[in-house]
N, C-alpha and C. Protein backbone atom coordinates (compact mmCIF):
# COMPACT_ATOMS: atom_id res chain seq x y z
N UNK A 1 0.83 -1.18 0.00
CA UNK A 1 0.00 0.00 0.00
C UNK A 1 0.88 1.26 0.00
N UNK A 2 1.12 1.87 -0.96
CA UNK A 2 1.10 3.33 -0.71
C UNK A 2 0.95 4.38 0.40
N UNK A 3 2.09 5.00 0.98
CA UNK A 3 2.19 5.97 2.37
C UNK A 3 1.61 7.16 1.30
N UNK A 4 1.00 8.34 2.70
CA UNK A 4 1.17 9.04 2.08
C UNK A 4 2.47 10.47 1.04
N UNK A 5 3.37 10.02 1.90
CA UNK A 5 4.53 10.52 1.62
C UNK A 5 5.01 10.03 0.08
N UNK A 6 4.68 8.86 -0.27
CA UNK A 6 5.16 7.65 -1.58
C UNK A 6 4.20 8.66 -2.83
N UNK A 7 2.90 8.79 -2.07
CA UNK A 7 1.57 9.30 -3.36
C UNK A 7 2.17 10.78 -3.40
N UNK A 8 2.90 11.50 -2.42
CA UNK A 8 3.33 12.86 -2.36
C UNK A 8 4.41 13.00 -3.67
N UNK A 9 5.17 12.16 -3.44
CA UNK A 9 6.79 11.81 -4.15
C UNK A 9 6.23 11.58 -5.65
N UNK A 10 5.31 10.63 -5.74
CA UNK A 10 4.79 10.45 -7.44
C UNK A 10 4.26 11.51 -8.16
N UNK A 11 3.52 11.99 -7.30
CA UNK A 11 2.78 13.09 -7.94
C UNK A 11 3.67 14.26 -8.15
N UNK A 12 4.55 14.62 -7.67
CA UNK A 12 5.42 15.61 -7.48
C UNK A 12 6.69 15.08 -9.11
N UNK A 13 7.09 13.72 -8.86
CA UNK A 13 8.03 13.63 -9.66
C UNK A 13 7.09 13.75 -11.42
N UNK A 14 6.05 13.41 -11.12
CA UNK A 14 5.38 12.93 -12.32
C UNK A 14 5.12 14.37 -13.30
N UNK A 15 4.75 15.53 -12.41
CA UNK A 15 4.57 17.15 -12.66
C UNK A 15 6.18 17.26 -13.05
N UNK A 16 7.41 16.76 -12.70
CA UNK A 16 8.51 17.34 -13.04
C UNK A 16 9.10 16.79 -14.26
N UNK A 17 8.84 15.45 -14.45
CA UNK A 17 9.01 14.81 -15.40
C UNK A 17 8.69 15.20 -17.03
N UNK A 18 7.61 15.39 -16.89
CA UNK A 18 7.21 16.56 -17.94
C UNK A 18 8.11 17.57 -18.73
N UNK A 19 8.44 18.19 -17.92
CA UNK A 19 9.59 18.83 -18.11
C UNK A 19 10.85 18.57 -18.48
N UNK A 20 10.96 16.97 -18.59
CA UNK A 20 12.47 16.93 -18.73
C UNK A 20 12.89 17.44 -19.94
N UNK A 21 12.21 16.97 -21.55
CA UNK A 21 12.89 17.17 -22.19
C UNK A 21 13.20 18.91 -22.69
N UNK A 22 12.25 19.50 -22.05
CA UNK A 22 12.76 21.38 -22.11
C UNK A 22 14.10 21.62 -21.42
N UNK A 23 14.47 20.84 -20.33
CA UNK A 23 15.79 21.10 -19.13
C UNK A 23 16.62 20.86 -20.02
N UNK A 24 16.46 19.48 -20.59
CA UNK A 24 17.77 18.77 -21.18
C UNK A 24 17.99 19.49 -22.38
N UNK A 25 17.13 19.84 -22.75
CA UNK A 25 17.41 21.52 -24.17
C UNK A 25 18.29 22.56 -23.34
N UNK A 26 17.35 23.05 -22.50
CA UNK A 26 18.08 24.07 -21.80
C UNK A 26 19.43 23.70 -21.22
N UNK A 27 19.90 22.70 -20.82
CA UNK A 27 20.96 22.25 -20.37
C UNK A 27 22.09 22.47 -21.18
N UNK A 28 21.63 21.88 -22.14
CA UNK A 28 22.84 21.49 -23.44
C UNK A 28 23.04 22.76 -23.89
N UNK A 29 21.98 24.10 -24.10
CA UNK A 29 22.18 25.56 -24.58
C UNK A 29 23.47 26.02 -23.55
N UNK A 30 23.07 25.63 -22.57
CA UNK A 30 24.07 26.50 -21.32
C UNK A 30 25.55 25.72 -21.70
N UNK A 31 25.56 24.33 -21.65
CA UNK A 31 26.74 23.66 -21.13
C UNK A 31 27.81 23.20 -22.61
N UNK A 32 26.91 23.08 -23.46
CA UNK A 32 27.66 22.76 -25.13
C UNK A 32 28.16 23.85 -25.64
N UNK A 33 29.15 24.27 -25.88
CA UNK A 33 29.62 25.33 -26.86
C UNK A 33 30.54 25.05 -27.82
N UNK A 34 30.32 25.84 -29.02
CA UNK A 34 31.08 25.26 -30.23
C UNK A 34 32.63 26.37 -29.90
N UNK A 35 33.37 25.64 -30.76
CA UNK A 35 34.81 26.14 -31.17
C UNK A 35 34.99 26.19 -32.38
N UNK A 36 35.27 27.23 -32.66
CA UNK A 36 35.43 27.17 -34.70
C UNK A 36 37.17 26.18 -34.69
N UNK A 37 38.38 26.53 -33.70
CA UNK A 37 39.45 26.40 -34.11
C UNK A 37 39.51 24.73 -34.05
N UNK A 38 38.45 24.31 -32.74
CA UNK A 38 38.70 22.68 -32.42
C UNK A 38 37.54 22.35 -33.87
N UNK A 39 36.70 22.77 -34.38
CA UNK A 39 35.77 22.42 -35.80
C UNK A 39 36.89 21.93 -36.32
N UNK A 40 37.29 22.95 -36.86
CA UNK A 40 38.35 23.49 -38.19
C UNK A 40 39.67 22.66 -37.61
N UNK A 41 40.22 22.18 -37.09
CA UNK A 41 41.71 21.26 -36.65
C UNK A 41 41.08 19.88 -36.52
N UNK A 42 39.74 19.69 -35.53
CA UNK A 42 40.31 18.51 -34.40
C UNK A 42 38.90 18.25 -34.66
N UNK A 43 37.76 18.45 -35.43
CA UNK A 43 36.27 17.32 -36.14
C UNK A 43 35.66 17.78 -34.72
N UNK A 44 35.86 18.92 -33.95
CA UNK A 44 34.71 18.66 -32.43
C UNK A 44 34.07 19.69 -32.83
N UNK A 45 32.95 19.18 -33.04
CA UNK A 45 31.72 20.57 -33.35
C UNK A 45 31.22 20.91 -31.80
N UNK A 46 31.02 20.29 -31.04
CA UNK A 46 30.69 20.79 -29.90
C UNK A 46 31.42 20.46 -28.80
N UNK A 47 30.98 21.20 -27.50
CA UNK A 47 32.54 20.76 -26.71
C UNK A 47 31.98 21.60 -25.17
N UNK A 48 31.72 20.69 -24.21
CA UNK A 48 31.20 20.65 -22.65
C UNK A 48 32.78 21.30 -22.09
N UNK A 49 32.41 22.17 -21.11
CA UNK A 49 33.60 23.13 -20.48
C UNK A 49 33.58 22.27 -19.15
N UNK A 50 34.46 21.77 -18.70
CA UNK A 50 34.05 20.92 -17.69
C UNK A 50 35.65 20.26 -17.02
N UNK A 51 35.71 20.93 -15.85
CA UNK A 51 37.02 19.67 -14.81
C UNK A 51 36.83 18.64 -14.56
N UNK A 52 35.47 18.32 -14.89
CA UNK A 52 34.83 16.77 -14.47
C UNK A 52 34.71 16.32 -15.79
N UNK A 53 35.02 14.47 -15.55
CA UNK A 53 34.66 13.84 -16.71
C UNK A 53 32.83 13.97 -16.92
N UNK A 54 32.23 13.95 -15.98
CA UNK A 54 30.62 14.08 -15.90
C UNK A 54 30.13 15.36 -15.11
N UNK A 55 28.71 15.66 -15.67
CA UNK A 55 28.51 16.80 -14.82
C UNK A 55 26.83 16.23 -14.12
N UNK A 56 26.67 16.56 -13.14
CA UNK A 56 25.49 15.78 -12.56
C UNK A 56 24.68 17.36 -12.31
N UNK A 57 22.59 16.84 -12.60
CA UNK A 57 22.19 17.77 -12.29
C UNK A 57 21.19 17.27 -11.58
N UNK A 58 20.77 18.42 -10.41
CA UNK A 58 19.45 17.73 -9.49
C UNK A 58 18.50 18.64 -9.85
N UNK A 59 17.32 18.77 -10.32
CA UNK A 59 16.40 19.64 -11.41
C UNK A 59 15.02 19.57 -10.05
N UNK A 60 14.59 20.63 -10.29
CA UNK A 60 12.81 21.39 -9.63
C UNK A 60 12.23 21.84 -10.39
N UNK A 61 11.04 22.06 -10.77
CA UNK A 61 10.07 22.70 -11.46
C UNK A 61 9.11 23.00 -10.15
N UNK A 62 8.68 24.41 -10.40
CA UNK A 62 7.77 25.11 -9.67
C UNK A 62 6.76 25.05 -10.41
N UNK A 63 5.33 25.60 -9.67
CA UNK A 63 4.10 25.54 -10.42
C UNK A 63 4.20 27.43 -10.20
N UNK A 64 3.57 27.66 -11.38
CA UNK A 64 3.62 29.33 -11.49
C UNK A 64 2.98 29.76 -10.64
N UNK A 65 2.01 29.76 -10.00
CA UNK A 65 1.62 30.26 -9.04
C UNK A 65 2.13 30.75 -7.42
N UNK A 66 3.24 29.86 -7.75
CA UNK A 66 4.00 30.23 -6.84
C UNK A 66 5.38 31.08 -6.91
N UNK A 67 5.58 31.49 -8.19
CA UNK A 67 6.53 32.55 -9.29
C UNK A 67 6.92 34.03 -8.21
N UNK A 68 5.44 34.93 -8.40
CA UNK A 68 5.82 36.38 -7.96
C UNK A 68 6.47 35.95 -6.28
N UNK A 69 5.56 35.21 -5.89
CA UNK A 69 5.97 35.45 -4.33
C UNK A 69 7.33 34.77 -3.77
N UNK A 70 8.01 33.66 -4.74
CA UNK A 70 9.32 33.15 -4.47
C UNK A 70 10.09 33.13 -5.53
N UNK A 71 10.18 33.71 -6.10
CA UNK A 71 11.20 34.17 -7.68
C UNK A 71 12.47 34.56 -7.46
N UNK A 72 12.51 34.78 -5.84
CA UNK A 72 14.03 35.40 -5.67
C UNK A 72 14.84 34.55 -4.77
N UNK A 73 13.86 33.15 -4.51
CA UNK A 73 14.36 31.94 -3.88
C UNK A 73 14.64 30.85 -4.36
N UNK A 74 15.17 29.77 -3.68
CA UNK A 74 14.53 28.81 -4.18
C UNK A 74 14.99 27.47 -3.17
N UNK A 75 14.58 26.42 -2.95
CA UNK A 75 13.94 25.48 -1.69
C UNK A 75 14.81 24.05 -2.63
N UNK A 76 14.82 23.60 -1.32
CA UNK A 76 15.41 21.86 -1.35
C UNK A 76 14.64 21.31 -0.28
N UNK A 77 14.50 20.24 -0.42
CA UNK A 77 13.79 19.40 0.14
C UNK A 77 14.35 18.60 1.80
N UNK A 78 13.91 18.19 2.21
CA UNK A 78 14.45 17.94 3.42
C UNK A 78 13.23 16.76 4.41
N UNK A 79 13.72 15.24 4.09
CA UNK A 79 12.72 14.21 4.67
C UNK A 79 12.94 13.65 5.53
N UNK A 80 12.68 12.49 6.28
CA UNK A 80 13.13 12.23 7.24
C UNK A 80 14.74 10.81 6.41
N UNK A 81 14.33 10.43 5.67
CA UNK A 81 15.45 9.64 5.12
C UNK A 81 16.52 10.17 4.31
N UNK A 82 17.43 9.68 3.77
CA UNK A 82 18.23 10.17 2.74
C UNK A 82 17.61 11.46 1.99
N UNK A 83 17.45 12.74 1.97
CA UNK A 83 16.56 13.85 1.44
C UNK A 83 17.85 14.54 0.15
N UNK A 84 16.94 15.55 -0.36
CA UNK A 84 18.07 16.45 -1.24
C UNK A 84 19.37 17.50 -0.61
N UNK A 85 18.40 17.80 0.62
CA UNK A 85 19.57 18.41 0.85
C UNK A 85 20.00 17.76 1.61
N UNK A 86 20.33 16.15 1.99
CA UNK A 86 21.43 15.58 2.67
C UNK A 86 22.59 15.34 1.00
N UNK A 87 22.17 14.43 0.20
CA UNK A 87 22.24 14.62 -0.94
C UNK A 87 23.61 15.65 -1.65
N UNK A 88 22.88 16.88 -1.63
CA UNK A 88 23.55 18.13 -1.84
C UNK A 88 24.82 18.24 -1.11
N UNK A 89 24.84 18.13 0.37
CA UNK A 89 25.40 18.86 1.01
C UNK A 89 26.87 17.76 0.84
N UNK A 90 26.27 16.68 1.10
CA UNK A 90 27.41 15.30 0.65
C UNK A 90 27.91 15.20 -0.32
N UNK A 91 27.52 16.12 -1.39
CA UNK A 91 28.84 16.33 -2.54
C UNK A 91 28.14 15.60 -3.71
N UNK A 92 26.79 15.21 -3.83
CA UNK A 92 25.86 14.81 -5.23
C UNK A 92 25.20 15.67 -5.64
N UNK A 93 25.59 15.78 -7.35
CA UNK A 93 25.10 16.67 -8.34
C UNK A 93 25.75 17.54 -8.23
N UNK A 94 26.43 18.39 -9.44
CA UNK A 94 27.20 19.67 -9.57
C UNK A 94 26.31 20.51 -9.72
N UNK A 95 25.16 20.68 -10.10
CA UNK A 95 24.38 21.91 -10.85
C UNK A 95 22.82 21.55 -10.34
N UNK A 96 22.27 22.53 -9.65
CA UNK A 96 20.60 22.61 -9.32
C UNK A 96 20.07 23.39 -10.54
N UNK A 97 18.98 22.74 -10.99
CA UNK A 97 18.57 23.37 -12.24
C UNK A 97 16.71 23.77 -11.60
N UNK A 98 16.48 24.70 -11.16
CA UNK A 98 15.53 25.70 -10.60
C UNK A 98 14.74 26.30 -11.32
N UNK A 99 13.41 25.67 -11.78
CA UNK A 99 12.39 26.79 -12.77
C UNK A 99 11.09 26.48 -12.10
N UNK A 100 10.55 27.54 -12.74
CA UNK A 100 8.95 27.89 -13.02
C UNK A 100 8.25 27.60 -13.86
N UNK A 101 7.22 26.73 -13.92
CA UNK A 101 6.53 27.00 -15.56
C UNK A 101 5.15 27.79 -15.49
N UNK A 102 5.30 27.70 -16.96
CA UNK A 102 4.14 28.63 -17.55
C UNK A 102 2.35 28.46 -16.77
N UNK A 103 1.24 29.29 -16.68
CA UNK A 103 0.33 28.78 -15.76
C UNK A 103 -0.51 27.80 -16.26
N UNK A 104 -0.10 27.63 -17.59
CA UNK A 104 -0.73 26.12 -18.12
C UNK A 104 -0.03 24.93 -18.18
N UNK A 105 1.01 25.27 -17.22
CA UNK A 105 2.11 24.10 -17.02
C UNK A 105 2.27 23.28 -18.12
N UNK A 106 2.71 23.52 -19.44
CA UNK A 106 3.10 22.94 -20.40
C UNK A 106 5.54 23.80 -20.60
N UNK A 107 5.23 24.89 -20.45
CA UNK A 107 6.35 24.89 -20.64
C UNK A 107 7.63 25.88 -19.45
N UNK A 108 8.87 25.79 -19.27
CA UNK A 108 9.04 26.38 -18.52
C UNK A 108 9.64 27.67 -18.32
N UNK A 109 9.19 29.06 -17.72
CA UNK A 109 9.43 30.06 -18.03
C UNK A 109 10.54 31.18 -17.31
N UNK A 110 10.91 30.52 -16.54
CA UNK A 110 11.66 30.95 -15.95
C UNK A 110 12.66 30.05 -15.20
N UNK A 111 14.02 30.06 -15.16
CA UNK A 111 15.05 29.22 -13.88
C UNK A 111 16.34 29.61 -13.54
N UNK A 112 16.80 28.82 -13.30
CA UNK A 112 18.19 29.76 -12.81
C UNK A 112 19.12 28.37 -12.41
N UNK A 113 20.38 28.28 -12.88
CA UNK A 113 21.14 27.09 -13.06
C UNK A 113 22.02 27.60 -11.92
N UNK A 114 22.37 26.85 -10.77
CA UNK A 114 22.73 26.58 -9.58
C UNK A 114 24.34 26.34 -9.32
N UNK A 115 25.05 26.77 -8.98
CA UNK A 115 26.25 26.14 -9.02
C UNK A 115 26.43 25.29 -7.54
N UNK A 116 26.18 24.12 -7.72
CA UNK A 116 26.03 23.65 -6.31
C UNK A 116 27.39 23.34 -5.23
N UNK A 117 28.13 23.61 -6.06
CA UNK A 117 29.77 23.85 -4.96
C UNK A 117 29.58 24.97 -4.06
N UNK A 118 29.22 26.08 -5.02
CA UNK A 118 29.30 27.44 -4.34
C UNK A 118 28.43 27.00 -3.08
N UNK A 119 27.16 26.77 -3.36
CA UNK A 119 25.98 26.80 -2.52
C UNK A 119 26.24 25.91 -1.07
N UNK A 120 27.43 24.50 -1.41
CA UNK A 120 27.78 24.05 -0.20
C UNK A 120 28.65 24.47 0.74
N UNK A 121 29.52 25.87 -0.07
CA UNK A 121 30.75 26.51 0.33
C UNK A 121 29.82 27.32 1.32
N UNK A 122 29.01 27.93 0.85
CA UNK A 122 28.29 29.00 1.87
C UNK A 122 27.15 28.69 2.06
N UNK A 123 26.61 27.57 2.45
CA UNK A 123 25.27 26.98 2.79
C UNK A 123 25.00 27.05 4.43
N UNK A 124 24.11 27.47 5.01
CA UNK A 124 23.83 27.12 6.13
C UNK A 124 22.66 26.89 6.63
N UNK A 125 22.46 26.08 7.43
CA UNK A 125 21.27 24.81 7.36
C UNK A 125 20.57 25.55 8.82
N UNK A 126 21.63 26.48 9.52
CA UNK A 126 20.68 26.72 10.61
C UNK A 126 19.84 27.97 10.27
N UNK A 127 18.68 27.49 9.78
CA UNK A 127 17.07 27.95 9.47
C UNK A 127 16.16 27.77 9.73
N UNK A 128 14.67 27.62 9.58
CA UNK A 128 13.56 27.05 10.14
C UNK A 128 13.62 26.51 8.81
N UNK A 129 13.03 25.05 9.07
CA UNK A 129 12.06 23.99 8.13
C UNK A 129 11.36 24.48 7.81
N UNK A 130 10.77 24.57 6.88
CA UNK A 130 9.25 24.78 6.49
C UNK A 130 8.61 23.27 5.93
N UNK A 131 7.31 22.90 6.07
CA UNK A 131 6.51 21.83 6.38
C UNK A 131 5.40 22.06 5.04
N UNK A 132 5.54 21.03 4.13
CA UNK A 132 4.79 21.47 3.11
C UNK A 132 3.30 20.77 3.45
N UNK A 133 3.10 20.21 4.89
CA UNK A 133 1.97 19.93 5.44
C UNK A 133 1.48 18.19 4.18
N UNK A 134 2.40 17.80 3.81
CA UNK A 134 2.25 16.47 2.71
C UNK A 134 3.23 15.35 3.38
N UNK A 135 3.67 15.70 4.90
CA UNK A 135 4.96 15.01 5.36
C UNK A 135 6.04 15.25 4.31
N UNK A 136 6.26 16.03 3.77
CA UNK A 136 7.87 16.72 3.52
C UNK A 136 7.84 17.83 3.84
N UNK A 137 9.83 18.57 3.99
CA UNK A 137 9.97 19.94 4.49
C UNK A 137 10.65 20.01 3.64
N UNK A 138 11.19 21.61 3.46
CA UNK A 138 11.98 22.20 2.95
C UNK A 138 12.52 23.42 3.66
N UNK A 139 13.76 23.74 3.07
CA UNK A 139 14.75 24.79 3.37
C UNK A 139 14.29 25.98 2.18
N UNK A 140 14.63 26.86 3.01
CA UNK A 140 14.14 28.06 1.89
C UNK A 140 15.77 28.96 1.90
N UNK A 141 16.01 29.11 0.67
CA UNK A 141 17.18 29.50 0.31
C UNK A 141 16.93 30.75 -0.62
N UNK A 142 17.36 32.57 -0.20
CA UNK A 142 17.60 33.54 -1.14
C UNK A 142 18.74 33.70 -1.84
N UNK A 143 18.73 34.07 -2.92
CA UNK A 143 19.58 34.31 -3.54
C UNK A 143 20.62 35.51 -3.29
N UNK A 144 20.21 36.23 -2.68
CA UNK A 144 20.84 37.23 -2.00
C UNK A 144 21.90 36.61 -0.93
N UNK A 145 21.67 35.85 -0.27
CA UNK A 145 22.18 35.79 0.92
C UNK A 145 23.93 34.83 0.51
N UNK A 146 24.05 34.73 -0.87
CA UNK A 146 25.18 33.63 -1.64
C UNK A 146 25.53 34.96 -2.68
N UNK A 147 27.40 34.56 -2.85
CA UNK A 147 27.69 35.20 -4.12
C UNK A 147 27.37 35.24 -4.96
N UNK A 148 27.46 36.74 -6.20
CA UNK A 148 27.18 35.99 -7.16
C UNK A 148 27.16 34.96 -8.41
N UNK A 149 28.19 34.45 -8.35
CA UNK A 149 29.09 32.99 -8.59
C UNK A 149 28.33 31.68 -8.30
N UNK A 150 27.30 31.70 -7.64
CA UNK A 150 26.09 31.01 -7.31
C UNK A 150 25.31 30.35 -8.33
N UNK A 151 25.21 31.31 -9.14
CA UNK A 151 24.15 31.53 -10.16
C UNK A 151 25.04 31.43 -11.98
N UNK A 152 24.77 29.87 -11.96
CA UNK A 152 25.60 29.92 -13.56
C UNK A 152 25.20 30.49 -14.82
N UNK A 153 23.47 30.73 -14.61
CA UNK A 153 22.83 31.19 -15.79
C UNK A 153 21.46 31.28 -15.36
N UNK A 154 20.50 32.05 -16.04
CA UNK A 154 19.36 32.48 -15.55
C UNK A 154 18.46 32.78 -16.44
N UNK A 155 17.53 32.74 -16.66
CA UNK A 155 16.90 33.31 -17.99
C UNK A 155 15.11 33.62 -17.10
N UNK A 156 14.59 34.23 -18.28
CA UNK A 156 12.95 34.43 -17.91
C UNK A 156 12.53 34.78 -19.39
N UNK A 157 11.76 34.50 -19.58
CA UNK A 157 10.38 34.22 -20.46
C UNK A 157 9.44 35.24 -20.25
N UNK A 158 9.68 36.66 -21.41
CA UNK A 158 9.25 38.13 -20.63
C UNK A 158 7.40 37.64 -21.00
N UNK A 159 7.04 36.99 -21.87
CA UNK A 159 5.55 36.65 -22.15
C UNK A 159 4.67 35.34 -21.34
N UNK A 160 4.57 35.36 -20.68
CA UNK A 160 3.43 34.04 -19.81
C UNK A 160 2.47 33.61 -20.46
């Protein structure tokens, strides 16, 4: 049988899922860049900037409605088991990929690509929980309060 925490987690991943293949667009815009000199010498039309052989991402989608009033934040999760921000803080995933979508939740209009080193360099956990009243919490994190080195890329979608 199904907890309610399990029906929380599906429903939640199932709304994000949706989304993947716009991220993984958006991903590859941010992280692929061409080189004319490596084209033209060395056959690499495209080419990931990267100290790591892999780059790992842990991805959110917001529902718009919740846009104006937290647009200048943004939240990790926090359960009683293995959670994201235990996750995070332990050194999994390089990059939080953070959006909003549109209010017909088909596409996404806003996010902001995470540099999650920075965020563990200057992270601090002593905050209040917040209780999304579904048996999960979250940490509420401004953007203000982190360099700006934080923030690898950002975009918004001036039409809704």
């Amino acid at each position: 049988m199904e907890t309610k925490l399990q029906s929380s987690y599906n429903e939640k991943r199932t709304f994000s899922d949706k989304f993947e293949r716009q991220i993984k667009a958006i991903l590859g815009g941010v992280f692929f860049q061409n080189e004319i000199h490596k084209d033209i010498h060395e056959a690499t039309d495209l080419l990931i900037l990267s100290i790591k052989a892999k780059l790992t991402f842990a991805c959110r989608v917001r529902r718009n409605k919740y846009f104006d009033a937290f647009k200048n934040e943004f939240t990790i999760r926090k359960l009683e088991n293995k959670s994201e921000i235990e996750k995070i803080i332990n050194g999994f995933a390089d990059y939080l990929f953070y959006g909003f979508c549109s209010e017909d939740e088909k596409n996404i209009v806003y996010y902001h690509i995470i540099d999650l080193d920075v965020f563990r360099k200057y992270c601090n956990l002593d905050r209040k929980l917040h209780d999304n009243k579904d048996g999960t919490y979250f940490y509420s994190f401004k953007f203000a309060e982190f360099p700006l080195n934080l923030i690898k890329y950002k975009w918004r979608k001036l039409c809704q």
